[in-house]
Protein backbone atom coordinates (compact mmCIF):
# COMPACT_ATOMS: atom_id res chain seq x y z
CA UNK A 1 89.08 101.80 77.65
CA UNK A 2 85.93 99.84 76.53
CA UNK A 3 83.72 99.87 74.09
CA UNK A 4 81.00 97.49 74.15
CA UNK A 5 78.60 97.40 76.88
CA UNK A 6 79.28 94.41 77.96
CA UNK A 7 83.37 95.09 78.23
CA UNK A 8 81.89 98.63 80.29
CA UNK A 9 80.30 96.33 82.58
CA UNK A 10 82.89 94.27 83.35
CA UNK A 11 85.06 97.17 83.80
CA UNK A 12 82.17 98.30 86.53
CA UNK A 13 82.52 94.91 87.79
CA UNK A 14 85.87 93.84 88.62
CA UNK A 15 86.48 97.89 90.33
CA UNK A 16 84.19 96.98 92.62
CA UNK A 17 85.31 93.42 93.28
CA UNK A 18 89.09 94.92 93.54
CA UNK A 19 87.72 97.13 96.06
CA UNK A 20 85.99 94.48 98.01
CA UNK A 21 89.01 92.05 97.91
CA UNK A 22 91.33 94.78 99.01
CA UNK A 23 89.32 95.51 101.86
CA UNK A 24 89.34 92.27 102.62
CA UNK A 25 92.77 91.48 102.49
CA UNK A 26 93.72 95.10 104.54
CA UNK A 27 91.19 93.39 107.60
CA UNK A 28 92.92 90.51 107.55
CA UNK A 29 96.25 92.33 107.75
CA UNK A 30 94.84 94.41 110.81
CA UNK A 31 93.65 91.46 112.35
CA UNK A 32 97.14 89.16 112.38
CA UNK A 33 99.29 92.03 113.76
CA UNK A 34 96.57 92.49 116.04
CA UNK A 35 97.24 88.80 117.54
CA UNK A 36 100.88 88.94 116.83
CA UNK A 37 101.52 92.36 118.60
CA UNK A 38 99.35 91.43 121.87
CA UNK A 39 101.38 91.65 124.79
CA UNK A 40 99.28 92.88 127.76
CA UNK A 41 96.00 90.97 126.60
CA UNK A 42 94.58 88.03 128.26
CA UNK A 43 94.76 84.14 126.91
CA UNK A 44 90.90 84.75 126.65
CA UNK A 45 91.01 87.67 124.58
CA UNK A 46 93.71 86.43 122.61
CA UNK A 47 91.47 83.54 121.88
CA UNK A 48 88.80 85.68 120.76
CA UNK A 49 91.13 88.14 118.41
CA UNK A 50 92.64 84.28 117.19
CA UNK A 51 89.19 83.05 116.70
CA UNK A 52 87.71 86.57 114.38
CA UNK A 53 90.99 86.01 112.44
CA UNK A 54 90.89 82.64 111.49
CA UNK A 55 87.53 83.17 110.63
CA UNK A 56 88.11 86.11 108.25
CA UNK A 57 91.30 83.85 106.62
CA UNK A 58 88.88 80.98 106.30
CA UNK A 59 86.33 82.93 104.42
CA UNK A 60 88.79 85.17 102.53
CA UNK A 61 90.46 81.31 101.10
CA UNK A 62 86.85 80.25 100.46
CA UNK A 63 85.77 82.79 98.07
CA UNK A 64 89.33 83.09 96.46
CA UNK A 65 89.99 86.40 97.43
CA UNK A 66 93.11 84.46 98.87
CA UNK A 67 95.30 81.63 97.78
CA UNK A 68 93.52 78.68 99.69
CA UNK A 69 97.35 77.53 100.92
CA UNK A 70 98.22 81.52 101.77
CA UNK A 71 94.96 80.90 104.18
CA UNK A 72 95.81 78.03 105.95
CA UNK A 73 98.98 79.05 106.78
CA UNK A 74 98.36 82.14 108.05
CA UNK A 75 96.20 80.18 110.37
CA UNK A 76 99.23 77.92 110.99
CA UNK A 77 101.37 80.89 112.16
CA UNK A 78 98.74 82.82 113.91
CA UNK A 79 98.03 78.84 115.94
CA UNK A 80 101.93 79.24 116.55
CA UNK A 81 102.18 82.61 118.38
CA UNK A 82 98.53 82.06 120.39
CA UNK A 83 100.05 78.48 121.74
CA UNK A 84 102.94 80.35 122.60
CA UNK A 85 101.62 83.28 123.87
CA UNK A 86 99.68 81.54 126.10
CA UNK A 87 101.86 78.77 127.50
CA UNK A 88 104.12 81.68 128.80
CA UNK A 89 101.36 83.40 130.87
C-alpha cells in the first residue's frame, strides 16, 4: 500500500482510469460481436452498428486505452465481414 499522499493519489487515480479503460474495452467487445453475429439485420443497419464501432475503436486507439495497430485492425476485420455481409444480400 502507499504512503505518501501523493503515491495515495495515484493509487485513486489509475482505479479509476482501470475502470474507465475496462469499460471501454468491454463496449468495444459488445459492439464487434454485435456486427459480426448480425444475420437478420439490414445492409443499413449494419452500416450504422459498423459506423458506432469504428468510432468507439478510433477513439479507444486515440487516447491509448488501445494499441493504435490493435485499433485499426479491428476496423480492418469489422470492414471485412460488413463488405461481405452485404455483397451477399
Amino acid at each position: 500500500m502507499p504512503h505518501t499522499r501523493s503515491a495515495k493519489k495515484n493509487l485513486r487515480k489509475s482505479e479509476k482510469r482501470r475502470a474507465l479503460n475496462r469499460a471501454a474495452l468491454r463496449d468495444i467487445t459488445l459492439l464487434v460481436k454485435n456486427v459480426r453475429n448480425a444475420t437478420d439485420t439490414s445492409a443499413e443497419d449494419l452500416q450504422k452498428q459498423y459506423n458506432l464501432a469504428a468510432s468507439k475503436i478510433d477513439k479507444a486507439g486515440a487516447k491509448r486505452t488501445m494499441h493504435a495497430n490493435k485499433a485499426s485492425r479491428l476496423k480492418s476485420q469489422l470492414s471485412k465481414v460488413l463488405n461481405k455481409k452485404t455483397a451477399a444480400k
